[in-house]
Protein backbone atom coordinates (compact mmCIF):
# COMPACT_ATOMS: atom_id res chain seq x y z
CA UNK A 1 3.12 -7.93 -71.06
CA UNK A 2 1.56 -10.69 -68.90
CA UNK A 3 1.00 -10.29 -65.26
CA UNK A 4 1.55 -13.12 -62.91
CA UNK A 5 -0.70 -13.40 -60.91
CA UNK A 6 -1.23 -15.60 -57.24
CA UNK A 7 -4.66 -17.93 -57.95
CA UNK A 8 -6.83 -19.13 -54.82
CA UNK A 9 -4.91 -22.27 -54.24
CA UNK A 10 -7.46 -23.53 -51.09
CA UNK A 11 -10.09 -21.99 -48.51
CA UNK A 12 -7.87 -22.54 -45.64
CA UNK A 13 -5.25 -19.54 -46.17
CA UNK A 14 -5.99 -16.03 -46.44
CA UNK A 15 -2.47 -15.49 -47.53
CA UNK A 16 0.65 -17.61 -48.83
CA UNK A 17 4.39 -17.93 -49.29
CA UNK A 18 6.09 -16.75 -52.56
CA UNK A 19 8.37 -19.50 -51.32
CA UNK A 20 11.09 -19.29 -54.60
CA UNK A 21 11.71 -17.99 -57.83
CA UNK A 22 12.53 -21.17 -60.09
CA UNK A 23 13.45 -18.73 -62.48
CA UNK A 24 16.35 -15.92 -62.74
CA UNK A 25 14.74 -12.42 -63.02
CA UNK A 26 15.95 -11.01 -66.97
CA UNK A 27 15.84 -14.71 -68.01
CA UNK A 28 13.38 -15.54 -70.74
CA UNK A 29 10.70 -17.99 -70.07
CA UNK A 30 8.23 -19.16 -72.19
CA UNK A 31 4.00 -20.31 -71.77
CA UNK A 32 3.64 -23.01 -69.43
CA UNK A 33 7.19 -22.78 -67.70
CA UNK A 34 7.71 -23.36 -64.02
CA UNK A 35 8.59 -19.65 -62.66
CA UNK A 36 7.86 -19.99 -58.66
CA UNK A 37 7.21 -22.03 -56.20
CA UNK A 38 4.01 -20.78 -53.73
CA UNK A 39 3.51 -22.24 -50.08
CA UNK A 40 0.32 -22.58 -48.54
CA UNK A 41 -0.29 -23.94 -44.90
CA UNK A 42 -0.40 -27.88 -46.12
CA UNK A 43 1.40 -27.60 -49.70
CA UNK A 44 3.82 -25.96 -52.24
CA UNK A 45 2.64 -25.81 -55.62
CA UNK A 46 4.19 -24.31 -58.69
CA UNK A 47 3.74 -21.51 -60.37
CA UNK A 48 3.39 -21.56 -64.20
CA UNK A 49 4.68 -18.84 -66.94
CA UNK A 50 1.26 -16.59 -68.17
CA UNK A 51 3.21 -16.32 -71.68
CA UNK A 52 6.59 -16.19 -73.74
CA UNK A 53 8.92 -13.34 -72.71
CA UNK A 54 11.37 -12.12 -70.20
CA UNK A 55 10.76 -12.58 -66.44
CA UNK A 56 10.71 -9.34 -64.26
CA UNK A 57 10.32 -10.21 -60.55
CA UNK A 58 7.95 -7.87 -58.23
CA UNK A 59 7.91 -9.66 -54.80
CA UNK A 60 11.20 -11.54 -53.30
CA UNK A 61 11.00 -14.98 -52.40
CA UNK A 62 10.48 -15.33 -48.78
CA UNK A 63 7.83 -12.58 -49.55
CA UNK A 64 3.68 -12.77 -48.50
CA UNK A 65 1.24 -12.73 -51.33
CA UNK A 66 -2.31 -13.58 -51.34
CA UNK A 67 -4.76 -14.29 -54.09
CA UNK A 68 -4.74 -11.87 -56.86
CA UNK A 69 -1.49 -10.32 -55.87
CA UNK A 70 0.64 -9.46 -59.04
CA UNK A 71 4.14 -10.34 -58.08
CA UNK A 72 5.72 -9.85 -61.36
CA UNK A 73 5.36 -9.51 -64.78
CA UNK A 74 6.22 -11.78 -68.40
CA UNK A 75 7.62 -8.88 -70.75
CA UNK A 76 7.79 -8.79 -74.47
CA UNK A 77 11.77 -8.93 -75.13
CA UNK A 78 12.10 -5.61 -76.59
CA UNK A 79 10.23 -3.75 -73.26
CA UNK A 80 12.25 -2.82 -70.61
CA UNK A 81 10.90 -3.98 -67.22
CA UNK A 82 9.19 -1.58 -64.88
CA UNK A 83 11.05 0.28 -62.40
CA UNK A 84 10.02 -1.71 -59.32
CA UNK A 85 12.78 -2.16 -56.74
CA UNK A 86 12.92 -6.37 -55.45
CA UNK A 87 14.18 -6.08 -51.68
CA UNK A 88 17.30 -7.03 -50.81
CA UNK A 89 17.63 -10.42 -49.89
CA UNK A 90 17.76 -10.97 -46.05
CA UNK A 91 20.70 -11.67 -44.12
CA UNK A 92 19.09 -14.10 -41.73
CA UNK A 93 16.84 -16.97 -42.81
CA UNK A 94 13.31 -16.17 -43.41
CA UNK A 95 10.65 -19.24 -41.86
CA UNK A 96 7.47 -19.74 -43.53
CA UNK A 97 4.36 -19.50 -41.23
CA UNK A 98 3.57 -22.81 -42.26
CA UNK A 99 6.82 -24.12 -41.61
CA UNK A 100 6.96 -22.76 -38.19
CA UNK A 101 3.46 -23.83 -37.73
CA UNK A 102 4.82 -27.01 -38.12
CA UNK A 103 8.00 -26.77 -36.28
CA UNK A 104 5.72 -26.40 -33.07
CA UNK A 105 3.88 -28.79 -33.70
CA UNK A 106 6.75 -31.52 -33.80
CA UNK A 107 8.89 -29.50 -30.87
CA UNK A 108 11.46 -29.04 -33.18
CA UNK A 109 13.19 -25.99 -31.72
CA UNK A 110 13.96 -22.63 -34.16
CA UNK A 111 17.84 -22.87 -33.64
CA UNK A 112 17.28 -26.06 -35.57
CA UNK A 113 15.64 -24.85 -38.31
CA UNK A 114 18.38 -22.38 -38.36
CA UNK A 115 21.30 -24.93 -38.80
CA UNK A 116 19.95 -25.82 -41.91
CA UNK A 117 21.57 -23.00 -43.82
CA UNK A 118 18.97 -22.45 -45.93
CA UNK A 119 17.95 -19.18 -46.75
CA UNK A 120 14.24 -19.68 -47.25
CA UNK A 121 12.93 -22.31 -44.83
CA UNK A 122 9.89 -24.04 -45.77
CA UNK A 123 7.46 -26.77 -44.76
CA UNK A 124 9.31 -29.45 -46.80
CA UNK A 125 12.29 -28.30 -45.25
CA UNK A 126 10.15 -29.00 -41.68
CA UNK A 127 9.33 -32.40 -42.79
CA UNK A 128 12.64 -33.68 -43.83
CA UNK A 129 14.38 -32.56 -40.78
CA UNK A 130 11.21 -34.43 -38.56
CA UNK A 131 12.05 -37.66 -40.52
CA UNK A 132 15.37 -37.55 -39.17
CA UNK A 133 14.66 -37.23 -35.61
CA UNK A 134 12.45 -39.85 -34.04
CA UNK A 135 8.95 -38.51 -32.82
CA UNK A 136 7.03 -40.07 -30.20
CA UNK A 137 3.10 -40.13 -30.99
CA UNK A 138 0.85 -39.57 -27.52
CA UNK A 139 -1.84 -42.32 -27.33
CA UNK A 140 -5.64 -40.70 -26.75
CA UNK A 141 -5.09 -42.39 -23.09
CA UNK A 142 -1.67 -40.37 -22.62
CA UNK A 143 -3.65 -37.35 -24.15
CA UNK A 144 -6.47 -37.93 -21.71
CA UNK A 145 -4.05 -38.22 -18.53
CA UNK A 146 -2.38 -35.36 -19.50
CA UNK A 147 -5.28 -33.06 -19.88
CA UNK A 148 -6.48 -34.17 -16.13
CA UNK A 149 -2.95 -33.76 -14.54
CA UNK A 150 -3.23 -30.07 -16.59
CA UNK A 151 -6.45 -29.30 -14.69
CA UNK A 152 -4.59 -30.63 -11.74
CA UNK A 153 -2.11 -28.21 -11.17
CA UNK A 154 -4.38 -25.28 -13.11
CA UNK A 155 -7.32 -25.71 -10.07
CA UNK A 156 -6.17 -27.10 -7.14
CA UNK A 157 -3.20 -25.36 -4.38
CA UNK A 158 -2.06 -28.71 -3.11
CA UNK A 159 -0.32 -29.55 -0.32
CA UNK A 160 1.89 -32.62 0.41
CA UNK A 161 3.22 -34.84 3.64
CA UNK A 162 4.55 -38.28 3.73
CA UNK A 163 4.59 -40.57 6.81
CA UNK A 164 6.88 -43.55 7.25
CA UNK A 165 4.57 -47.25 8.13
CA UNK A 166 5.97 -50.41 9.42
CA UNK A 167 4.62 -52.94 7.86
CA UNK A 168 6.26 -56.07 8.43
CA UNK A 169 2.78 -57.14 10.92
CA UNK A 170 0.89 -56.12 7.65
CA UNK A 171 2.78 -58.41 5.51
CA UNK A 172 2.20 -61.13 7.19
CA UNK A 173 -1.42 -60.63 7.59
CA UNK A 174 -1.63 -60.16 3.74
CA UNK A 175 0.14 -63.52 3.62
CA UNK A 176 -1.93 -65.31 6.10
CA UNK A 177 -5.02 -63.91 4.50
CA UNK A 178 -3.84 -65.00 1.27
CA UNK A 179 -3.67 -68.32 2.46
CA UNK A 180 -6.83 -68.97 4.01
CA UNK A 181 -8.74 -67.48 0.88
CA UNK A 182 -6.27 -69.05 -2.15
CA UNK A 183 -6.16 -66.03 -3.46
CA UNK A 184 -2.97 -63.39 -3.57
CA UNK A 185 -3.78 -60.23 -1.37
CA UNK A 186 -0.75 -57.65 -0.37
CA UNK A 187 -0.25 -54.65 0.91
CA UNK A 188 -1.99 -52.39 -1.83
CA UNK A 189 -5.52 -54.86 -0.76
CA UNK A 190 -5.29 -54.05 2.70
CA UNK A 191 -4.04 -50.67 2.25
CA UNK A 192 -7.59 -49.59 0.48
CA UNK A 193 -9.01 -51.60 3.24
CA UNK A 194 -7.43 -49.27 5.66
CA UNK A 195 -8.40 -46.16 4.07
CA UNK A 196 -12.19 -46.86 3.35
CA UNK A 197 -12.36 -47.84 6.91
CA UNK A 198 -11.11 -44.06 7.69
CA UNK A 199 -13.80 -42.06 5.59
CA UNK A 200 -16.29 -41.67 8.83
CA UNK A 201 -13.39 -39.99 10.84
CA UNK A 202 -11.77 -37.78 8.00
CA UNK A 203 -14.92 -37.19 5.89
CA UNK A 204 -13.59 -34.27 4.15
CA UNK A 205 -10.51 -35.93 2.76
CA UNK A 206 -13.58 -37.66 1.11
CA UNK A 207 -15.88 -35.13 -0.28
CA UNK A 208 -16.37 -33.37 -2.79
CA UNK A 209 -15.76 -29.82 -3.01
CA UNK A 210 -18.80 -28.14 -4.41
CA UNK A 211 -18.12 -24.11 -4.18
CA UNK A 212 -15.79 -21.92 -1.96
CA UNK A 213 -18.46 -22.52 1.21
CA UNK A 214 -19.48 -26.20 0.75
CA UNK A 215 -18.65 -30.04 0.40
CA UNK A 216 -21.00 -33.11 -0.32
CA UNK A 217 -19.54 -35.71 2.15
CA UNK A 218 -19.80 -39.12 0.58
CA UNK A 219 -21.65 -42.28 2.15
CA UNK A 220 -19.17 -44.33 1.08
CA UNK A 221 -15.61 -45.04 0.00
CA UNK A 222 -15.08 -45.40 -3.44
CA UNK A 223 -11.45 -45.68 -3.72
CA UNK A 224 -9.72 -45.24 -7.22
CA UNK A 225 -6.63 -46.96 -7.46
CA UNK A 226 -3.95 -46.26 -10.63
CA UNK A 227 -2.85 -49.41 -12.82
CA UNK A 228 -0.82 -48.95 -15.39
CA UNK A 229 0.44 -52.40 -17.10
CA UNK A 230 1.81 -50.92 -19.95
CA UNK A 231 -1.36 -50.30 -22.34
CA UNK A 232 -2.15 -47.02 -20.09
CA UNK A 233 -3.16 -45.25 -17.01
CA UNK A 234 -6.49 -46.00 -15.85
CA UNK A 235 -7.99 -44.92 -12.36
CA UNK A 236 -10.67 -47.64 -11.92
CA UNK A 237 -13.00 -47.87 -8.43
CA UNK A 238 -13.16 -49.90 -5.66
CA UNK A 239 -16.39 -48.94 -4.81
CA UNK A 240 -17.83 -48.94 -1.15
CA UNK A 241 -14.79 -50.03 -0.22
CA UNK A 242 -15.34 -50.05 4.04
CA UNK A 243 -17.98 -52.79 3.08
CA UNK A 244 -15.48 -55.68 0.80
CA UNK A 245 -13.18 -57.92 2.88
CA UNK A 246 -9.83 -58.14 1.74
CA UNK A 247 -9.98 -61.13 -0.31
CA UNK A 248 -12.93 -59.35 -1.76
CA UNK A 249 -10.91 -55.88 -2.99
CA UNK A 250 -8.16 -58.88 -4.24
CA UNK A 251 -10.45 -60.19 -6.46
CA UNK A 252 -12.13 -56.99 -7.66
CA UNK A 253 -8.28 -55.55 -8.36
CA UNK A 254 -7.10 -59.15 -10.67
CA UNK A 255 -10.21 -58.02 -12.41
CA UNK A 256 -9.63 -54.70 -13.13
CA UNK A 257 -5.95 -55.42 -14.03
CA UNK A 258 -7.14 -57.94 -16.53
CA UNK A 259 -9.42 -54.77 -18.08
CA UNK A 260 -6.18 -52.55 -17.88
CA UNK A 261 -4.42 -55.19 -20.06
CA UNK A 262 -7.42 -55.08 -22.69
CA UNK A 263 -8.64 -51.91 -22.63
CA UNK A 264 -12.42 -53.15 -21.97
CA UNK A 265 -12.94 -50.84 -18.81
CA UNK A 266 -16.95 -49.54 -18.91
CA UNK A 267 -17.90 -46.44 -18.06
CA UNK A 268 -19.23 -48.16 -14.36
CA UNK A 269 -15.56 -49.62 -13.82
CA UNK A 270 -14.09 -46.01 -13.63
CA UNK A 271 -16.74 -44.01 -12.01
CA UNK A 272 -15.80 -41.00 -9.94
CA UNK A 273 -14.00 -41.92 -6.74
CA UNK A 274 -13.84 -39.67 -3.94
CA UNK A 275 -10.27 -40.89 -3.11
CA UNK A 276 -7.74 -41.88 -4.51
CA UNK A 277 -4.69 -44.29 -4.24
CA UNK A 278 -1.33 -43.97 -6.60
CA UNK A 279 -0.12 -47.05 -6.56
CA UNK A 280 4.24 -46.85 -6.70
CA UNK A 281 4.80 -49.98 -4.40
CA UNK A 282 8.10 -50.82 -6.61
CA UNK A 283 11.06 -51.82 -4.98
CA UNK A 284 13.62 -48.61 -3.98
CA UNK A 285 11.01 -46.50 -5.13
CA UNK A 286 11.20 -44.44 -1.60
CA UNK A 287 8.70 -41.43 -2.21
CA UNK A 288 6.09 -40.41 -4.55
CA UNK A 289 3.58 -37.76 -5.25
CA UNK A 290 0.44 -37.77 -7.00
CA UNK A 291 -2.02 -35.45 -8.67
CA UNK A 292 -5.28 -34.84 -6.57
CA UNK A 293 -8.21 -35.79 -9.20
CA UNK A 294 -10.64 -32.85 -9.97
CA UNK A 295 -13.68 -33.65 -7.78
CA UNK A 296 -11.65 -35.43 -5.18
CA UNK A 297 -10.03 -33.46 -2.28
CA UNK A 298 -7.22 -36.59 -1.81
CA UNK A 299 -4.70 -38.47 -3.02
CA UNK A 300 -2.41 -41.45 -1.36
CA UNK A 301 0.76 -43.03 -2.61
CA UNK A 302 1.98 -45.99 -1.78
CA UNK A 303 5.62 -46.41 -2.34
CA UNK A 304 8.01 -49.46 -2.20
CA UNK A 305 8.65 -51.74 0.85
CA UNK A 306 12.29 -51.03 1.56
CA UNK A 307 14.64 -52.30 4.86
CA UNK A 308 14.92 -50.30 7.63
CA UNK A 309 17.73 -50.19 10.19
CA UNK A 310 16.56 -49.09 13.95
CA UNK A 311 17.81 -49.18 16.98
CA UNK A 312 15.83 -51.75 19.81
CA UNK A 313 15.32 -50.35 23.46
CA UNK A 314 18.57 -52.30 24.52
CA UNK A 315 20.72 -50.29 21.87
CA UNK A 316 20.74 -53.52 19.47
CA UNK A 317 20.55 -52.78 15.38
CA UNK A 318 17.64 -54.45 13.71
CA UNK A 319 15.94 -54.36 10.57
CA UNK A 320 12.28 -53.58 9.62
CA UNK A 321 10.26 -53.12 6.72
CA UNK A 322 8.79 -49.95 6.06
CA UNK A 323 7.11 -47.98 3.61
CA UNK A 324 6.08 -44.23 2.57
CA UNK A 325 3.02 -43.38 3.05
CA UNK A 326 2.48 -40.07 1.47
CA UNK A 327 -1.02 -37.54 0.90
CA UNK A 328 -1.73 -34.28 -1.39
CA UNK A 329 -4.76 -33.03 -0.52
CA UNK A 330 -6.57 -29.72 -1.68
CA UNK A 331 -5.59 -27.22 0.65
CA UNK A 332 -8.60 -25.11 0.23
CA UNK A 333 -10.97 -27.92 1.79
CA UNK A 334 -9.09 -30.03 4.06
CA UNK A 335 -6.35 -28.34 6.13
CA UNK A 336 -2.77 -30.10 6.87
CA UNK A 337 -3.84 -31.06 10.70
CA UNK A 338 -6.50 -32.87 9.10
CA UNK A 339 -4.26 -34.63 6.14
CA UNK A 340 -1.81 -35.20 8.82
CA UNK A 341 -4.22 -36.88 11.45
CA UNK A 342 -5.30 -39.24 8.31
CA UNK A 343 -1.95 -40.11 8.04
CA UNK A 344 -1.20 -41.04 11.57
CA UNK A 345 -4.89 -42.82 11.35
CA UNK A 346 -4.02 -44.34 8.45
CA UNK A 347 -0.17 -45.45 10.62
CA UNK A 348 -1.98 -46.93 13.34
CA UNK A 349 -4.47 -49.14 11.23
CA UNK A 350 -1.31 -50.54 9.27
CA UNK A 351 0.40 -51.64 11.82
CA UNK A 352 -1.43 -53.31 13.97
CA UNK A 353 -3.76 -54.86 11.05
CA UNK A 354 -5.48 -57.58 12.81
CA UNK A 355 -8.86 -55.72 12.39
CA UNK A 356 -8.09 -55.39 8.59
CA UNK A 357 -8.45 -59.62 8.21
CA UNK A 358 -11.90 -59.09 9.34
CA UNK A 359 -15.69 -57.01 9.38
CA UNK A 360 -16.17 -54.27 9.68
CA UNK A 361 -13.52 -52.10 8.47
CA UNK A 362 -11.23 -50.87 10.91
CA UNK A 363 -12.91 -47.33 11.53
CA UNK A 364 -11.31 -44.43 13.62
CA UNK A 365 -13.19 -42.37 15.58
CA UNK A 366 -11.65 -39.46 16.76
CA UNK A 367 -12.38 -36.55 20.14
């Protein structure tokens, strides 16, 4: 009589799979003979025949074995096999470990695994059903973004408002100020001139909240402002802000867009803001919320210009452009009177934006 005994097949596993028998219990095998197939966490690997005889099958397929586990025996042809009862075979499908293992990590859900009507489901059986459906691999940026938005929502109660802006008068300065400088400035340029002018009125929508007593308030604005041209999100800084004309945050954006489209940000390009600005300024795009970076107490949105019908004084329609304007802020450091009276601040500056075509930045200074 041989035993059959599991080998250490890696140093990963402390236990396997007795995935199949290859081999009929009673039939006669001989030295060398594939007899069972064994699953380990990365790979199934066969199980050879200890000698000539008859098999006699300890441990059921779908069973856990681990090194130097008998699970059955190679008997002479005249010996009767041992008295050793092999459980029933299950009614429902029995998953590997490794091939659930698996199964999260591709999302494909247990009710698929299921339909395959298989009665032993292993990690080949994983794979083959993953090459069928198309998987979508996360980029290290998407991995990155993901992780911060995680934080996010983990660490910070947020709170949210939105404020409709006209900003038909700020179109048109963005269009005269384009022409005088020959270079293209709209309304995201003078909107992150309008909110670096507001830091020394609303300086805690600017700090940085340090414990559950205290804030560092910032000297300057350092406003982060998403791009995302299809290589990835990146969040780099317009730094001090309240001190660039608009022609100069123009110019400082076309750069960083031409980084976003090669990847060659440095580590000085995306520096910690203490505010930032989501950037969703696409047509019919009417409202939007951000994420409120960890280390920042807010975040703006800028949605899409859209038409506006009103009503003038002497009961005549018009139109007007308009766009949202909305803020989440951290509710534990800056209150919603406060995120609300940056909004209206923020209202006022936009439209009436003659002060934004020149120095100093607009500033607000409130009772």
């Amino acid at each position: 009589m041989s035993d059959i005994v599991v080998p250490k097949l890696n140093d990963n596993d402390s236990s396997y799979t007795l995935a199949c028998w290859l081999v009929p219990p009673g039939s006669e095998v001989a030295a060398g003979d594939p007899i069972a197939e064994i699953e380990t966490s990365k790979a199934t690997q066969e199980l050879l025949s200890p000698g000539d005889g008859v098999l006699h099958q300890s441990v059921a397929a779908g069973g856990e074995c681990c090194c130097g586990d008998v699970i059955g025996q190679v008997l002479a042809a005249a010996v009767s096999p041992p008295v050793t009862p092999v459980p029933a075979p299950r009614q429902l499908a029995v998953i590997t470990e490794p091939a659930r293992a698996l199964a999260l990590e591709l999302g494909i859900p247990e009710a698929d695994l299921l339909c395959l009507d298989k009665p032993l489901i292993q990690r080949r059986d994983v794979e083959a059903l993953a090459a069928d459906q198309p998987v979508h691999r996360f980029s290290r940026n998407q991995q990155a973004v993901a992780s911060v938005v995680a934080l996010s929502h983990r660490d910070i109660p947020a709170a949210f408002a939105a404020i409709t802006v006209r900003v038909g008068d700020a179109l048109s300065t963005a269009h005269r100020l384009s022409r005088v400088s020959k270079r293209h400035i709209g309304l995201p340029e003078l909107v992150i001139k309008a909110i670096a002018g507001l830091r020394t009125a609303h300086p805690l929508c600017f700090a940085t909240r340090l414990d559950e007593r205290t804030a560092t308030l910032p000297t300057t604005s350092d406003v982060g402002v998403t791009l995302d041209l299809g290589q990835g999100l990146y969040i780099p800084v317009i730094t001090d802000a309240e001190a660039l004309t608009c022609a100069d945050i123009a110019r400082a954006l076309t750069r960083h867009k031409a980084k976003a489209m090669d990847g060659s940000f440095t580590e000085a390009d995306l520096r910690h803001p203490n505010i930032l600005l989501s950037l969703h300024n696409v047509p019919d795009i009417v409202l939007a919320g951000p994420i409120v970076l960890p280390g920042t107490t807010c975040a703006l949105t800028l949605a899409g210009t859209r038409q506006e019908l009103t009503l003038t004084s002497t009961g005549q329609v018009r139109a007007r452009k308009v766009a949202t304007i909305s803020i989440v802020y951290d509710h534990r450091t800056v209150t919603g009177r406060a995120a609300m009276a940056l909004l209206t601040d923020l209202k006022t500056v936009l439209e009436s934006p003659a002060a934004l075509a020149g120095e100093p930045a607009p500033e607000v200074q409130r009772p």
